[in-house]
Protein backbone atom coordinates (compact mmCIF):
# COMPACT_ATOMS: atom_id res chain seq x y z
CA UNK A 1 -15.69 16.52 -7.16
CA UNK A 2 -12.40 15.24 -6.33
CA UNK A 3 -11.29 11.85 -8.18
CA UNK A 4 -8.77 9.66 -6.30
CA UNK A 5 -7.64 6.51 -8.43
CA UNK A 6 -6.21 3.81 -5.87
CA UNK A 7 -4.20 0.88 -6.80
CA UNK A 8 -2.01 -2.05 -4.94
CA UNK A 9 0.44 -5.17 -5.09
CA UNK A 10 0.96 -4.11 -8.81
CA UNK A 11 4.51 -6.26 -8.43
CA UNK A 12 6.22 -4.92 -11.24
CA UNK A 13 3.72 -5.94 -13.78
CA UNK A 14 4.76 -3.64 -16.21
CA UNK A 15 0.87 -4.56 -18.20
CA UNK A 16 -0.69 -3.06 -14.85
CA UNK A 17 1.46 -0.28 -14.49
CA UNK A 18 0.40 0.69 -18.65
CA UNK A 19 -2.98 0.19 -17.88
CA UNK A 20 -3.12 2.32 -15.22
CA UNK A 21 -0.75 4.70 -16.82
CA UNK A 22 -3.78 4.61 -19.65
CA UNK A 23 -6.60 5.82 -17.60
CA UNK A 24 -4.63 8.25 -15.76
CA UNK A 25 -3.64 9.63 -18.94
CA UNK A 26 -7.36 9.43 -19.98
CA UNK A 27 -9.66 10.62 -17.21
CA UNK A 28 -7.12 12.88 -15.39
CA UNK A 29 -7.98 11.91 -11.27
CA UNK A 30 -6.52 14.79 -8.85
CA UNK A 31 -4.41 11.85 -7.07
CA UNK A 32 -3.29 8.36 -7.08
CA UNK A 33 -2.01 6.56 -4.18
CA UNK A 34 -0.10 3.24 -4.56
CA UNK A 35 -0.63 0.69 -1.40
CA UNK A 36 2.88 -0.93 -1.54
CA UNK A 37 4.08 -4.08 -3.50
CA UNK A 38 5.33 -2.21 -6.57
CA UNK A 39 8.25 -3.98 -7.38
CA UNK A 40 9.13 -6.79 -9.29
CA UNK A 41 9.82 -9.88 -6.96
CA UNK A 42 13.47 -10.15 -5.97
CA UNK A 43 14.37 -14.12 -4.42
CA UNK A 44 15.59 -13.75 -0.79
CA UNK A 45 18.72 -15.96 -1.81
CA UNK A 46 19.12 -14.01 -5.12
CA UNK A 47 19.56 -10.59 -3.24
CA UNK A 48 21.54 -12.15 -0.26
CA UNK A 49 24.60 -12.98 -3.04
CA UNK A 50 24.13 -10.07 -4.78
CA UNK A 51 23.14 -7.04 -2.65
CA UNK A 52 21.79 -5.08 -6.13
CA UNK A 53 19.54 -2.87 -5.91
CA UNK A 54 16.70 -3.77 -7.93
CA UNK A 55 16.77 -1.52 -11.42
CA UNK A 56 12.71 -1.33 -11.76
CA UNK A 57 12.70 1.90 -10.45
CA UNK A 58 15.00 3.92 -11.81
CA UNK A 59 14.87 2.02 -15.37
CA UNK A 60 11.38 1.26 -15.55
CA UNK A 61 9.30 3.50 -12.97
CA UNK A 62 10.82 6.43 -13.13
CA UNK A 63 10.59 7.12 -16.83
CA UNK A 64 7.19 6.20 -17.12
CA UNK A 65 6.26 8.53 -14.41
CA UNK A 66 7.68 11.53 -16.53
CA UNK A 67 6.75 10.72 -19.66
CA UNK A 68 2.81 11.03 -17.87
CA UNK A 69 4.39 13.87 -16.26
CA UNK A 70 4.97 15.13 -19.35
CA UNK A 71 1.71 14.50 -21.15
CA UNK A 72 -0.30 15.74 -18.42
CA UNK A 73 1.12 18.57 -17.55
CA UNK A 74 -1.16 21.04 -14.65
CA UNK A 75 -3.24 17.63 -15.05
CA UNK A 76 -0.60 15.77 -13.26
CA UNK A 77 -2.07 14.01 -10.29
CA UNK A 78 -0.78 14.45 -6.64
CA UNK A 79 0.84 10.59 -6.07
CA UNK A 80 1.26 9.15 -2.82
CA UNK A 81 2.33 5.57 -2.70
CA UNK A 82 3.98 3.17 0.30
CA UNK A 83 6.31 0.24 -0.29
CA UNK A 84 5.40 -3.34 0.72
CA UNK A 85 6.45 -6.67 2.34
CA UNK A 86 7.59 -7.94 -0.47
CA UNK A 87 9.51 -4.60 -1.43
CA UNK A 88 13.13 -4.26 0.09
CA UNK A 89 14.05 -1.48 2.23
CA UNK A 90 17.30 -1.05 -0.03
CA UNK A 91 15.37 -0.02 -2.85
CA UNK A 92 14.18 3.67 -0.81
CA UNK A 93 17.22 5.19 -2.47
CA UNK A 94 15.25 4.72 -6.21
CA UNK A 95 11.91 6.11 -4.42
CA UNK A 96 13.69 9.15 -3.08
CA UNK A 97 15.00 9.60 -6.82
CA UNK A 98 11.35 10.18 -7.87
CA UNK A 99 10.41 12.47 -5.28
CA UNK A 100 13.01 14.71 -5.83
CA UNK A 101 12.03 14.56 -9.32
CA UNK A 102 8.43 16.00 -7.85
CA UNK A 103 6.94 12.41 -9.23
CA UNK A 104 5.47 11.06 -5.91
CA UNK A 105 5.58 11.20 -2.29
CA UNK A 106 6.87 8.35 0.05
CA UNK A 107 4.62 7.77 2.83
CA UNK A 108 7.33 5.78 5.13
CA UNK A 109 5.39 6.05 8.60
CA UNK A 110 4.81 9.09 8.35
CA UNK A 111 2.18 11.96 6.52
CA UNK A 112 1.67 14.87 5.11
CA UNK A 113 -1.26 17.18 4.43
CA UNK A 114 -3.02 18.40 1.48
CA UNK A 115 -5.88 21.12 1.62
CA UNK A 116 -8.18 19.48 4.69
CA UNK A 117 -7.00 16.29 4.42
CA UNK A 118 -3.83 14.24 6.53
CA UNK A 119 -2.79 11.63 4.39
CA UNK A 120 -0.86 9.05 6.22
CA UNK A 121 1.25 5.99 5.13
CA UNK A 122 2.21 2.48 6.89
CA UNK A 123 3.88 -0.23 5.01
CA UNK A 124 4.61 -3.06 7.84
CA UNK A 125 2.64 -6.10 8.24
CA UNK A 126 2.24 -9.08 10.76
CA UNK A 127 4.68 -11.96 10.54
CA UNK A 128 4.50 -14.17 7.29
CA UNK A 129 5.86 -17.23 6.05
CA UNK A 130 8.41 -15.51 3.54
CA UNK A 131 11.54 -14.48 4.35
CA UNK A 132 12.08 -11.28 3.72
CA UNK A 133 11.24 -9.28 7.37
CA UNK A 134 12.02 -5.71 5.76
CA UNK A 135 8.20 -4.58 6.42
CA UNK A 136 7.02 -7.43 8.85
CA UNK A 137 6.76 -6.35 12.44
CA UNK A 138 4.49 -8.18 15.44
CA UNK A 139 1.20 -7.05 15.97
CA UNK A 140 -0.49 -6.63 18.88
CA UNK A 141 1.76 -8.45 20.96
CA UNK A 142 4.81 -10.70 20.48
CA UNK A 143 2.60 -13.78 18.85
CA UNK A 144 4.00 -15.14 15.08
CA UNK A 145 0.81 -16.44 13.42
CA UNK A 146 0.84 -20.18 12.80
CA UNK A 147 2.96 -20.92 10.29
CA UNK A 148 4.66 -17.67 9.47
CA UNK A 149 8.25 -17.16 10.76
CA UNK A 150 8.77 -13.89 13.17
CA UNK A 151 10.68 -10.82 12.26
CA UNK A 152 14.10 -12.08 13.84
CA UNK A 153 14.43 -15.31 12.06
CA UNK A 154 14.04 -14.12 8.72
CA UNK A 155 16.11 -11.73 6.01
CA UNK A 156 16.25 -8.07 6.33
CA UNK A 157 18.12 -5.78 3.28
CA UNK A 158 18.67 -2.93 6.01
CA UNK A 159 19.50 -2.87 9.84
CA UNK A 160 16.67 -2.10 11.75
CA UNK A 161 16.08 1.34 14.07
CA UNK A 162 16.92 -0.58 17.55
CA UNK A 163 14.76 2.28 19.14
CA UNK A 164 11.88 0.82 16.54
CA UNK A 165 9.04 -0.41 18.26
CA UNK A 166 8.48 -4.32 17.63
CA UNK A 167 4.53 -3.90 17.06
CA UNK A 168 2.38 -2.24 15.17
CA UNK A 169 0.03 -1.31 17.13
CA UNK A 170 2.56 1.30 18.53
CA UNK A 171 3.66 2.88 15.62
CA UNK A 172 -0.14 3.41 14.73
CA UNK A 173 -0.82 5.30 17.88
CA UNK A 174 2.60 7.54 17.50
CA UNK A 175 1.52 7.97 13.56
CA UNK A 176 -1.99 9.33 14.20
CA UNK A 177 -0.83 11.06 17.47
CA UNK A 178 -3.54 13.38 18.89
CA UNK A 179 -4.56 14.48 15.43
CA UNK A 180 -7.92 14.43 14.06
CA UNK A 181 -8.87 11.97 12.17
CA UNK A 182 -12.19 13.28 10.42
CA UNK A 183 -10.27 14.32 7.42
CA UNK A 184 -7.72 11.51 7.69
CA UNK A 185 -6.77 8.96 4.28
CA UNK A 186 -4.27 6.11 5.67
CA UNK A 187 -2.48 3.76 3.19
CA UNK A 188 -1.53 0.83 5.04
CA UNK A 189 -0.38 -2.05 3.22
CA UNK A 190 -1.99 -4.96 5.53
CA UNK A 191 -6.03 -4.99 6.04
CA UNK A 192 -7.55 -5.09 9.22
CA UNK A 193 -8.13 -8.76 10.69
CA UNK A 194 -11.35 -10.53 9.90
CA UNK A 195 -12.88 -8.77 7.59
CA UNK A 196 -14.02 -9.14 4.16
CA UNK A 197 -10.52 -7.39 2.99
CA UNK A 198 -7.70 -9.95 4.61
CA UNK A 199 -8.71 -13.32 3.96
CA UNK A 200 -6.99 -16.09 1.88
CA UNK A 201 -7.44 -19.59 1.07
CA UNK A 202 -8.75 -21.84 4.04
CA UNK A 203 -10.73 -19.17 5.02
CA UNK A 204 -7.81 -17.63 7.49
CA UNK A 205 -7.67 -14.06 7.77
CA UNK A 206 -3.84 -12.90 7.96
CA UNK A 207 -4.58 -8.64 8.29
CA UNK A 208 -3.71 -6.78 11.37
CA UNK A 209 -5.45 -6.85 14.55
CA UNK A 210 -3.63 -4.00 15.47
CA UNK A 211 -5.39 -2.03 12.35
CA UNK A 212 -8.55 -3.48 12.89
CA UNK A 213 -8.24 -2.03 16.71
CA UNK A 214 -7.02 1.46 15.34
CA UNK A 215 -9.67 2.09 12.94
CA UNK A 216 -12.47 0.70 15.32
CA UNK A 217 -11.19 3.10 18.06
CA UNK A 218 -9.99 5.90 15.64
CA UNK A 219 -12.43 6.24 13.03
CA UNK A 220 -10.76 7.74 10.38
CA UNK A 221 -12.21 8.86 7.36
CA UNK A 222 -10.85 6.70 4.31
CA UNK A 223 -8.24 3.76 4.94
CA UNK A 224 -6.43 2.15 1.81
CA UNK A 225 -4.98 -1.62 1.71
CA UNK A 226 -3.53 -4.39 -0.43
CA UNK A 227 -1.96 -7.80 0.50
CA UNK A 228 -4.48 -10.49 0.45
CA UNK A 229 -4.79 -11.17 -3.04
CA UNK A 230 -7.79 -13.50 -2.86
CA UNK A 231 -10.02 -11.71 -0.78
CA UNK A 232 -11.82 -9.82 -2.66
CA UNK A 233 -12.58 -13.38 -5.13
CA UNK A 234 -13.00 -14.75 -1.74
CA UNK A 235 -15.43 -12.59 0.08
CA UNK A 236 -16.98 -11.20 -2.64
CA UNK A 237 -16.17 -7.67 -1.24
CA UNK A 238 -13.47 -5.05 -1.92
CA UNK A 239 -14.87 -2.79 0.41
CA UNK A 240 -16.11 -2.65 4.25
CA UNK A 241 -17.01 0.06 6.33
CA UNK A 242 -16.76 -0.08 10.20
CA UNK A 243 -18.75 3.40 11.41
CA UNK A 244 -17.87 6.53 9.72
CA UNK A 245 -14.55 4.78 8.31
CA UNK A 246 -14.61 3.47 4.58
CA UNK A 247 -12.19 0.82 3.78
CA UNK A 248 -10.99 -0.09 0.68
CA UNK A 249 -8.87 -2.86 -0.92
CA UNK A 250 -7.00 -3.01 -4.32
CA UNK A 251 -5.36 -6.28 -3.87
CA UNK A 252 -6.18 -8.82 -6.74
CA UNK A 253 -5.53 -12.27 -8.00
CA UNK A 254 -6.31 -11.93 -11.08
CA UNK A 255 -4.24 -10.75 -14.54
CA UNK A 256 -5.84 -7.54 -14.67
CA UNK A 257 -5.35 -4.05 -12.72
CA UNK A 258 -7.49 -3.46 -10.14
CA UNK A 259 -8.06 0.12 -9.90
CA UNK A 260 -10.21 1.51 -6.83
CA UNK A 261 -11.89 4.96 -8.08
CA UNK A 262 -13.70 7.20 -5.42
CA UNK A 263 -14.50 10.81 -4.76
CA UNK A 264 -12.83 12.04 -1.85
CA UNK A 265 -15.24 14.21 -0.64
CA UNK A 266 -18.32 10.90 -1.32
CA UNK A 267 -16.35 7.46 -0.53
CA UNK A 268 -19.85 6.22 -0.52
CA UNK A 269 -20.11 6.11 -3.88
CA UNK A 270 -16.75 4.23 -4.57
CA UNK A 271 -16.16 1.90 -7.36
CA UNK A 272 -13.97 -0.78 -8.50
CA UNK A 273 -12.63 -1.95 -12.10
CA UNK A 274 -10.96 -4.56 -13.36
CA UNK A 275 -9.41 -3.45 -16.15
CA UNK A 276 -7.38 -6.10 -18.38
CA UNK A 277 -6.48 -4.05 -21.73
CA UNK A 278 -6.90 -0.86 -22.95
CA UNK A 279 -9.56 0.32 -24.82
């Protein structure tokens, strides 16, 4: 069988990224994918006087990636990962240094295949309270959640596509296109909306009703999220299936790494560790 190791919202811990650096190293999966919020956290005001581009990636990232590269070998797993809300768009340039270093590939709206499978990624998320609007987009329609800010009244490190589409809802239908979706894995960064995977304190559920509408219609085979930290504490569930589509989330509040471990070809059997040194 095929062993996938998942993982999100690892914010430049550099603890997670060792521990899960560890059990790659150790049990050898066949891929990893990496559901956005890599980076270390960069203040809004910080990056509006300074306009660097954060060095985690090409000082930090990027060896560590090789130096598994290294050890590994043929073992090497195929890595796709997405970037995050609270990732800047500026900081591409460093991702694009590790895929042309054959490292990982960068999912940005868009997929590629591997063997049977379409593997897709989407990074944006409805409006928020923060300030950086990089991967925030509307949903459904042009509502901002109560008490976030919308996209146009907060910071963005890049000029948006004006031929973008505001929601994303549409960039879902144009990703999946008339493809099947029996054999599709998406990594989308936000969880679908109400459901054990997007809730946070007060019991309000901030995922996307756009992915909750896409999956219900869709169906596809594995989808792969982050963002809510508390949910899974919350809910008591990192997982939820809706029909034939498994759902998994690898957000976490806690100080260890949450690492999501399936079998691609058995998502049934999916389980989840919390792993907080190595052994």
């Amino acid at each position: 069988m095929t062993t996938c190791y998942f993982v999100s919202d690892l914010h430049g811990n550099k603890l997670k990224y060792e521990l899960l650096i560890h059990e790659i190293i150790r049990n050898k999966p066949s891929f990893l994918f990496l559901g956005g919020d890599l980076l270390p956290h960069v203040k809004v005001s910080d990056k509006q006087k300074t306009n660097v581009i954060n060095p985690f990636i090409h000082d930090y990232l990027i060896p560590l990636f090789k130096s598994m590269q290294r050890q590994l070998g043929c073992n090497y797993p195929e890595v796709y990962l997405i970037l995050g809300n609270d990732d800047y768009k500026t900081d591409i340039p460093g991702i694009i240094e590790g895929v042309n270093s054959d490292l990982w590939k960068f999912l940005d709206s868009s997929s590629l295949k591997f063997g049977p499978y379409n593997i897709y990624g989407y990074s944006c998320v409805p409006p928020t309270p923060f300030r950086l609007k990089d991967w925030e987009k509307y949903d459904i329609d042009k509502t901002v959640p109560q008490g976030s800010i919308g996209p146009e009244d907060g910071f963005k490190g890049v000029v948006p596509n004006p031929d973008d589409s505001p929601l994303i809802i549409d960039d879902l239908d144009a990703l999946a296109g008339d493809e099947k979706m029996e054999k599709a894995i998406f990594i989308i960064h936000t969880p679908p909306f109400n459901s054990f995977l997007d809730q946070i304190q007060g019991g309000v559920s901030i995922g996307s009703k756009a992915v909750a509408r896409f999956i219900e219609e869709k169906q596809p085979y594995i989808t792969l999220h982050g963002h809510a930290h508390e949910s899974s504490t919350l809910t008591g569930n990192w997982r939820q299936q809706f029909g034939r589509t498994h759902s998994f989330s690898a957000a976490y509040e806690g100080k260890g790494l949450s690492l999501v471990i399936f079998q691609i070809d058995n998502p049934q059997l999916a389980e989840r560790k919390i792993i907080e040194k190595s052994m």
